[in-house]
N, C-alpha and C. Protein backbone atom coordinates (compact mmCIF):
# COMPACT_ATOMS: atom_id res chain seq x y z
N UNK A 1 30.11 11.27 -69.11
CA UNK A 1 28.77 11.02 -69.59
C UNK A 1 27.79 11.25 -68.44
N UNK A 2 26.69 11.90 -69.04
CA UNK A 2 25.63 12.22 -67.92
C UNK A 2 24.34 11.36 -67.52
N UNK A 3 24.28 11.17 -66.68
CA UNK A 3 23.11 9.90 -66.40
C UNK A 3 21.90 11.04 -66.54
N UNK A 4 20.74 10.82 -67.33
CA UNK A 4 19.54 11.22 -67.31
C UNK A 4 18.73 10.31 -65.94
N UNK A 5 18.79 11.62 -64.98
CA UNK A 5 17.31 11.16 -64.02
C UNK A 5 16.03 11.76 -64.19
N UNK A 6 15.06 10.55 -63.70
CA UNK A 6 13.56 10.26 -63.73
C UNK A 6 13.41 10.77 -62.22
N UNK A 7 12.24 11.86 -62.32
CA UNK A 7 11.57 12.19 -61.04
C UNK A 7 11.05 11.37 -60.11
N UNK A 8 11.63 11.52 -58.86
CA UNK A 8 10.91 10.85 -57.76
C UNK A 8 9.27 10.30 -57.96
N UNK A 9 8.67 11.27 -58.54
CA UNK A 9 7.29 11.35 -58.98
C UNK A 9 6.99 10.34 -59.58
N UNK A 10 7.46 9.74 -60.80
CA UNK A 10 7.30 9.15 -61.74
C UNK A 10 7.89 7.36 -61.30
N UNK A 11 8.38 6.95 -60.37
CA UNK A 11 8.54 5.90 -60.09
C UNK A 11 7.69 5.09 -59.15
N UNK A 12 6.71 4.04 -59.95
CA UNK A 12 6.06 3.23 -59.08
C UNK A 12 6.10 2.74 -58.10
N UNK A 13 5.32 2.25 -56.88
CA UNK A 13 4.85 1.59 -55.81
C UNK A 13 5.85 -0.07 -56.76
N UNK A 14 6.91 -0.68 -55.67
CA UNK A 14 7.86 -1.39 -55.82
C UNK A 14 8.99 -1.33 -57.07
N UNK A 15 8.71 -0.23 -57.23
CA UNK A 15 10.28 -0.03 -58.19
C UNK A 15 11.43 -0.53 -57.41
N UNK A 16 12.38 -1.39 -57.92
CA UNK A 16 14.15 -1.58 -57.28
C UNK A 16 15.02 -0.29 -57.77
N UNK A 17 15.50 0.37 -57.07
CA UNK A 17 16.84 0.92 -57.71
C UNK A 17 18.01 0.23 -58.25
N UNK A 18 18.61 -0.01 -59.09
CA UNK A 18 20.22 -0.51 -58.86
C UNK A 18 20.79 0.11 -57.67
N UNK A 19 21.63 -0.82 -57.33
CA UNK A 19 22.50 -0.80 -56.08
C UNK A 19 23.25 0.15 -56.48
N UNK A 20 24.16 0.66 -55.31
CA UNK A 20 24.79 1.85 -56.03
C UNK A 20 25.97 1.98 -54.61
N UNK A 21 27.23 1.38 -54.94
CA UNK A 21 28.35 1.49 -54.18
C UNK A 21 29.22 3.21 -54.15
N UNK A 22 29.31 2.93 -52.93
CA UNK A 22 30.33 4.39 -52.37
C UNK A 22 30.63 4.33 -50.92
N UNK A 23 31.35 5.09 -50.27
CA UNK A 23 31.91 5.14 -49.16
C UNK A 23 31.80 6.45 -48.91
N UNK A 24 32.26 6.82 -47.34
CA UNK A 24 32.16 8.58 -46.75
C UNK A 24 33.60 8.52 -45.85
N UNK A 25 33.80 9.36 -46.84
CA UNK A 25 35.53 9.84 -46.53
C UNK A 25 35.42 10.58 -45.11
N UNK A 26 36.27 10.58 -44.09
CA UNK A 26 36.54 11.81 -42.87
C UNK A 26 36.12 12.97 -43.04
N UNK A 27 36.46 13.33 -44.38
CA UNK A 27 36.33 14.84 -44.68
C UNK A 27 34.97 15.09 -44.70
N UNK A 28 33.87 14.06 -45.25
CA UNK A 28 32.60 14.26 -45.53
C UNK A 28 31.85 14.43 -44.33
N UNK A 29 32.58 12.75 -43.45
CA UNK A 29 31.48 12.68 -42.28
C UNK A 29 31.77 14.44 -41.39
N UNK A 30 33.01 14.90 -41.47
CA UNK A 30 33.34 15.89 -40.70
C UNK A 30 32.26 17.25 -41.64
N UNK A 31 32.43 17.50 -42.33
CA UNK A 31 31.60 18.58 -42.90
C UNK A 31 29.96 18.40 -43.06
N UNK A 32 29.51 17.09 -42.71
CA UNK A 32 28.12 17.25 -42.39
C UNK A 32 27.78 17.20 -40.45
N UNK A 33 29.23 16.64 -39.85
CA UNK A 33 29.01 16.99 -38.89
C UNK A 33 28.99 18.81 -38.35
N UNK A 34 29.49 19.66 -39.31
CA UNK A 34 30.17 20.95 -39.33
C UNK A 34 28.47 21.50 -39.26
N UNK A 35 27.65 20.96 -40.40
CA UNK A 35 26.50 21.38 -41.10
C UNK A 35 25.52 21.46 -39.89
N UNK A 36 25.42 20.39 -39.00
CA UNK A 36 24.47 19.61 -37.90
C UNK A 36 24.93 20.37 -36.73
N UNK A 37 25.80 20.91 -36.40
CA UNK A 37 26.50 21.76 -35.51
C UNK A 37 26.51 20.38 -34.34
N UNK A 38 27.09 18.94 -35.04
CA UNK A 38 27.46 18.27 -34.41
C UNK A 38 29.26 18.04 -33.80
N UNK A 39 29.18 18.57 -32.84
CA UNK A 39 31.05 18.43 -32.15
C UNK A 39 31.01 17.13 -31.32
N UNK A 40 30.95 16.20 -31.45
CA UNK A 40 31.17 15.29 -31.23
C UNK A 40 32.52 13.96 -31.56
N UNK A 41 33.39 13.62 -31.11
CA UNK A 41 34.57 13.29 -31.54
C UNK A 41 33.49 11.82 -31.65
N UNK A 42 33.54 11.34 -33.56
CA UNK A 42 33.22 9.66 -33.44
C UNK A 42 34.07 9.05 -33.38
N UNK A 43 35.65 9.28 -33.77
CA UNK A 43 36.60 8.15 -34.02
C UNK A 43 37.02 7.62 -34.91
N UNK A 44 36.61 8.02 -36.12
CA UNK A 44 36.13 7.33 -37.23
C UNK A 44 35.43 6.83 -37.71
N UNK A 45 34.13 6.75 -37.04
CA UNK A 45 33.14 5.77 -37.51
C UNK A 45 32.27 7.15 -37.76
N UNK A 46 31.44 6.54 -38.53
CA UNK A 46 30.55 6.88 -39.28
C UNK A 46 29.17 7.26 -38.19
N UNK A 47 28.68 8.75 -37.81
CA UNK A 47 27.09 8.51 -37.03
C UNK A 47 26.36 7.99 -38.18
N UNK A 48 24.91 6.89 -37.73
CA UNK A 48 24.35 6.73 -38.68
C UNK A 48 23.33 7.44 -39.53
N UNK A 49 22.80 8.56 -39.11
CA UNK A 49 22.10 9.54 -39.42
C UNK A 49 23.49 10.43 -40.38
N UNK A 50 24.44 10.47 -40.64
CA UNK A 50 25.23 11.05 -41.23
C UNK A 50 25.43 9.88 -42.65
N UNK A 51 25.09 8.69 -42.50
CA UNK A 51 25.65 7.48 -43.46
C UNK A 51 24.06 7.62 -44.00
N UNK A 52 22.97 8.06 -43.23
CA UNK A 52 21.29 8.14 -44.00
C UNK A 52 21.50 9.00 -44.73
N UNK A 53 21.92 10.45 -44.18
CA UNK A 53 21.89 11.44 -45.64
C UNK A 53 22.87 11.47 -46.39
N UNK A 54 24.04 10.44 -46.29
CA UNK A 54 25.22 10.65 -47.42
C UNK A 54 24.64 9.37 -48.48
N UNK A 55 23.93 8.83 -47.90
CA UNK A 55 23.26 8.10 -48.39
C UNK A 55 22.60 7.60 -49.93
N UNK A 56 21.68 8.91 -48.97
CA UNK A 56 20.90 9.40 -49.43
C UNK A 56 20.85 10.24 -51.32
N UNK A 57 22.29 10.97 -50.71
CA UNK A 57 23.18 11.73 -51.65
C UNK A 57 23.47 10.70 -52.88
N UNK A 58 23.97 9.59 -52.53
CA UNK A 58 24.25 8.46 -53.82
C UNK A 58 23.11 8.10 -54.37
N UNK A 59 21.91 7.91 -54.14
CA UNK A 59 20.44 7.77 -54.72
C UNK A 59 20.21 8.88 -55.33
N UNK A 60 20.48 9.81 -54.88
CA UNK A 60 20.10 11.33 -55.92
C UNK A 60 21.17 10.56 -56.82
N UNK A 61 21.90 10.35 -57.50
CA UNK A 61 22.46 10.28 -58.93
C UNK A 61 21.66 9.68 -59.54
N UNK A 62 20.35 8.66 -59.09
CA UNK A 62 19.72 7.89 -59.79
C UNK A 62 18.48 8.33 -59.86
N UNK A 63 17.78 9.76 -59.16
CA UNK A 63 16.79 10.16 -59.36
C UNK A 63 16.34 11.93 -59.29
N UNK A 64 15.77 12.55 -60.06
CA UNK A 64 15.57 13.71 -59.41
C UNK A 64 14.46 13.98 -58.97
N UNK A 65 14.97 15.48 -57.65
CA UNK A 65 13.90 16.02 -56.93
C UNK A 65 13.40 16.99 -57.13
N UNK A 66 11.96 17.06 -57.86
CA UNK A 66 11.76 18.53 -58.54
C UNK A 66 11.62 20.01 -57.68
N UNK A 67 11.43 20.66 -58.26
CA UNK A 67 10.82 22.35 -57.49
C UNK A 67 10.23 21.51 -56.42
N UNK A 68 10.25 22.14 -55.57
CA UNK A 68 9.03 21.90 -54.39
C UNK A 68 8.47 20.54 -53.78
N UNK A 69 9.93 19.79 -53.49
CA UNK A 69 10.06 18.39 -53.37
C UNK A 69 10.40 18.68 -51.63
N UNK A 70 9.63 17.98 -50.75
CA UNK A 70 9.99 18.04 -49.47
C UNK A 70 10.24 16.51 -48.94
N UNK A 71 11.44 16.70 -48.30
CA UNK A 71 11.60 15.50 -47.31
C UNK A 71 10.72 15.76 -45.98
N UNK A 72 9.82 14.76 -45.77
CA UNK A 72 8.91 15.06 -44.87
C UNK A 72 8.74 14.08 -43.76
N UNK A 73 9.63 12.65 -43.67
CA UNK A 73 10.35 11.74 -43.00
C UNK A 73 11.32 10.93 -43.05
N UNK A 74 11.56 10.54 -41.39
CA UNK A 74 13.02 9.43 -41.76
C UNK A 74 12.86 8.57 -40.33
N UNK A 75 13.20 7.30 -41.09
CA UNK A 75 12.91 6.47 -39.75
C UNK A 75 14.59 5.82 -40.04
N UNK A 76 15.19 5.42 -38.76
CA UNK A 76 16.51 4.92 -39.08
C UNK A 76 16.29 3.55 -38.09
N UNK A 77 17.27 2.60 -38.47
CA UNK A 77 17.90 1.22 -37.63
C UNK A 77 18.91 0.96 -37.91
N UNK A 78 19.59 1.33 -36.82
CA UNK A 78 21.36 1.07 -37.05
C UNK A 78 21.73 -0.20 -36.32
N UNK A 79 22.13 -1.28 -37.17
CA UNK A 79 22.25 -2.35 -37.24
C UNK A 79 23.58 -2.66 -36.56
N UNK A 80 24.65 -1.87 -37.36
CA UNK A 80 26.30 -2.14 -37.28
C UNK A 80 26.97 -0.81 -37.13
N UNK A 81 28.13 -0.83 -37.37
CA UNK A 81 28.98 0.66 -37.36
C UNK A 81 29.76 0.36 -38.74
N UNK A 82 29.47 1.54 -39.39
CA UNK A 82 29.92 2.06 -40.09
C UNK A 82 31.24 2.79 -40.12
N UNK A 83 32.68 2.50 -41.05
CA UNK A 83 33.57 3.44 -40.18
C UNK A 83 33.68 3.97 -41.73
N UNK A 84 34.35 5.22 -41.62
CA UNK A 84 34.91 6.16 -42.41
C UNK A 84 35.82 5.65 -43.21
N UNK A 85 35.56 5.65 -45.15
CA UNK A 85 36.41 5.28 -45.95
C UNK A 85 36.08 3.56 -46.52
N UNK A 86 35.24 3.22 -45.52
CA UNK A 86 34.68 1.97 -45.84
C UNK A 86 33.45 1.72 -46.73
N UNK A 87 33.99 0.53 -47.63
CA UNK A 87 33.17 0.15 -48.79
C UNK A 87 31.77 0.08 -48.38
N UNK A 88 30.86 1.25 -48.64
CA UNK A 88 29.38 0.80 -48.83
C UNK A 88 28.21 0.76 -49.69
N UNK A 89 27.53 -0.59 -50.14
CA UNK A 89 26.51 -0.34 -51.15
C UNK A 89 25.31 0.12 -50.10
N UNK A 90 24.30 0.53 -51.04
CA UNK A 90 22.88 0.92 -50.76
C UNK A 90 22.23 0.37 -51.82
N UNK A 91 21.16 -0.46 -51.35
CA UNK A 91 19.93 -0.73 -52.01
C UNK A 91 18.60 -0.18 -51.83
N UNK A 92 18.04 0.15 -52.75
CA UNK A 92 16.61 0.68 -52.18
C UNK A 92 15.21 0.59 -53.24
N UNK A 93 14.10 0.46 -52.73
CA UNK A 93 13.13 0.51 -53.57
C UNK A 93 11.66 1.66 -52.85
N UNK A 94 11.14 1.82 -53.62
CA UNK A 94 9.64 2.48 -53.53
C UNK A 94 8.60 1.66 -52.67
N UNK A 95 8.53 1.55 -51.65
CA UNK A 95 7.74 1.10 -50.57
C UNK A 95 6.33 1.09 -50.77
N UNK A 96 5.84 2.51 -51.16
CA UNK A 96 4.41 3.17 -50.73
C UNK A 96 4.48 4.11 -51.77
N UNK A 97 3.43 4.71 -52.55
CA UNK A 97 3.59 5.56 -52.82
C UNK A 97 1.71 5.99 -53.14
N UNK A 98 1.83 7.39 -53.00
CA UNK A 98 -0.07 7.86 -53.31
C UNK A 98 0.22 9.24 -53.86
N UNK A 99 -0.80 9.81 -54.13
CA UNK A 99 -1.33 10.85 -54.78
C UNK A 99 -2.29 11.41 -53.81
N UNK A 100 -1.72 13.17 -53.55
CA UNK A 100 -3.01 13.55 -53.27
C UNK A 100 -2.59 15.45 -53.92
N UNK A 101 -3.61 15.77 -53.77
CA UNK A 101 -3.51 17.10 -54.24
C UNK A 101 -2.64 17.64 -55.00
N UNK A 102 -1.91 16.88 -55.58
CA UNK A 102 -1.04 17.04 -57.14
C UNK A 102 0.41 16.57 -56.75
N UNK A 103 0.30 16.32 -55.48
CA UNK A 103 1.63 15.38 -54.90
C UNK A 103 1.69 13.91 -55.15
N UNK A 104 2.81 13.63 -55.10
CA UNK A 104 3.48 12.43 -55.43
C UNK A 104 4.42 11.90 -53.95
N UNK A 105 3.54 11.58 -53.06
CA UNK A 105 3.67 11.00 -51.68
C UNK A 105 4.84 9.87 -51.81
N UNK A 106 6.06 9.31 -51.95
CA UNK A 106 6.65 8.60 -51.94
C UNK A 106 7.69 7.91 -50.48
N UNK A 107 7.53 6.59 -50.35
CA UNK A 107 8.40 6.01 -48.96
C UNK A 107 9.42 5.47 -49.78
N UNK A 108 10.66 5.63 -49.41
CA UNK A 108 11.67 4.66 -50.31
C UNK A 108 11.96 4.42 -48.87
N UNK A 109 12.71 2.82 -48.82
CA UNK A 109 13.47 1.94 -48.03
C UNK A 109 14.05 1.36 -48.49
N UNK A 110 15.29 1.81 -47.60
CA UNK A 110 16.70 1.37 -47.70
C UNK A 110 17.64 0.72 -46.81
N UNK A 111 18.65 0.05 -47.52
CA UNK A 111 19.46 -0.40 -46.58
C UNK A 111 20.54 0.22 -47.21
N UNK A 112 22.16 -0.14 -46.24
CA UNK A 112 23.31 0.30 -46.02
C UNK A 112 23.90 -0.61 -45.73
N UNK A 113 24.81 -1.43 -46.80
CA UNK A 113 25.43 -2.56 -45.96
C UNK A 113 26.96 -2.38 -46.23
N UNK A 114 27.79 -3.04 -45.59
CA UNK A 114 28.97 -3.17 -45.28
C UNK A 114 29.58 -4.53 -45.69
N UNK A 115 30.51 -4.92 -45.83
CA UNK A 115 31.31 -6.18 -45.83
C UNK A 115 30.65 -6.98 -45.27
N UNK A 116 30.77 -7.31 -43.85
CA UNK A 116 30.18 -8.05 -42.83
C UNK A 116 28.58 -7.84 -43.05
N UNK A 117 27.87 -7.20 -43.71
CA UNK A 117 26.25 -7.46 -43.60
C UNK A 117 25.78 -6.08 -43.55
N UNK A 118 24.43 -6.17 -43.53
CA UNK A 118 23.60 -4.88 -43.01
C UNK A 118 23.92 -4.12 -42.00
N UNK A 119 24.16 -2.80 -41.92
CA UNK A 119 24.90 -1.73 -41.40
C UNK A 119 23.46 -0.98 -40.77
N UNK A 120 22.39 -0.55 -41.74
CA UNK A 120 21.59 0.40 -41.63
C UNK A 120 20.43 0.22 -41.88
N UNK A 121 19.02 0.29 -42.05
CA UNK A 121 18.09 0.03 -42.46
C UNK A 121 17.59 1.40 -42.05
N UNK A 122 16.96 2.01 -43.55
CA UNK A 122 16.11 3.09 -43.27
C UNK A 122 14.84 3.12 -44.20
N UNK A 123 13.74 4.42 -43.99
CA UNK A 123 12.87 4.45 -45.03
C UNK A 123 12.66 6.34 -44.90
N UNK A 124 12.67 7.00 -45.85
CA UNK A 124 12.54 7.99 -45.98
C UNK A 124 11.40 7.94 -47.16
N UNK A 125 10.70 9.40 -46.39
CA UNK A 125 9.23 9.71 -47.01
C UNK A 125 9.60 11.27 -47.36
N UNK A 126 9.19 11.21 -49.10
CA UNK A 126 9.36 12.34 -50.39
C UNK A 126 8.15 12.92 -50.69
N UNK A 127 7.71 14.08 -50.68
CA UNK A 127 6.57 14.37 -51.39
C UNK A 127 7.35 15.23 -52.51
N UNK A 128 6.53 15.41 -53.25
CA UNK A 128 7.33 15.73 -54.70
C UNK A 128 5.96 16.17 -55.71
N UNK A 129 5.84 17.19 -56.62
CA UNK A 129 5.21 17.76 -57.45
C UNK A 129 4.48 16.35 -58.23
N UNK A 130 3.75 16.44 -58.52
CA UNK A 130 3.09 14.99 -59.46
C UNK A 130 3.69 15.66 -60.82
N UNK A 131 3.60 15.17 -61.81
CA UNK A 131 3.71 15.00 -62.99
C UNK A 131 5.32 16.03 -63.87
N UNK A 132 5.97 15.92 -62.67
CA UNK A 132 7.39 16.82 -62.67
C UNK A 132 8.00 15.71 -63.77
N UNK A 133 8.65 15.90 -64.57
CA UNK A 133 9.90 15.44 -65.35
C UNK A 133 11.00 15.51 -64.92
């Protein structure tokens, strides 16, 4: 069954997302390290800028990004370590959001938590087409 998503656009200044559990297998963190032309041996753990955009990736099931949708910031706080294969939810809501020139300016902030507590705290800023479906 297919989840129908609602445009970034279209979600108000303090919308909640549902939480939305998943984890990042070796294979993942390794192929976005592949992407980043990061060679860096972590160990297993998770970089946290790799746990922001896999993140990130689990929130796209709950929203879409139309034509001509730019990620245009990212602020990160890495709290904890994250390791590879380990249970993580993300929560997030709509921070900020404005209108200007037919854009749909959006801040979502998020967290990343782990067993033991908060892992991550981020906020990423969307501009996105206004009135996209």
């Amino acid at each position: 069954m297919s989840r129908v998503r609602t445009s970034i656009s279209a979600f108000p200044r303090g919308h909640e997302f549902p939480s939305a559990a998943f984890s990042l297998t070796g294979e993942q963190v390794r192929a976005y390290l592949a992407s980043t032309g990061d060679e860096n041996d972590y160990g297993g753990t998770v970089p946290p800028l790799a746990a922001v955009a896999l993140g990130l990736d689990a929130l796209r099931e709950q929203i879409a990004l139309p034509e001509g949708s730019l990620h245009t910031g990212q602020e990160v706080d890495h709290a904890a370590v994250v390791l590879a294969g380990e249970a993580l939810t993300l929560t997030a809501r709509i921070a900020q959001r404005s209108e200007r020139q037919g854009f749909v300016i959006s801040v979502i902030e998020f967290e990343i938590s782990v067993a033991a507590g908060l892992a991550i705290r981020s906020r990423a800023t969307i501009m996105a087409p206004g009135g996209a479906a």
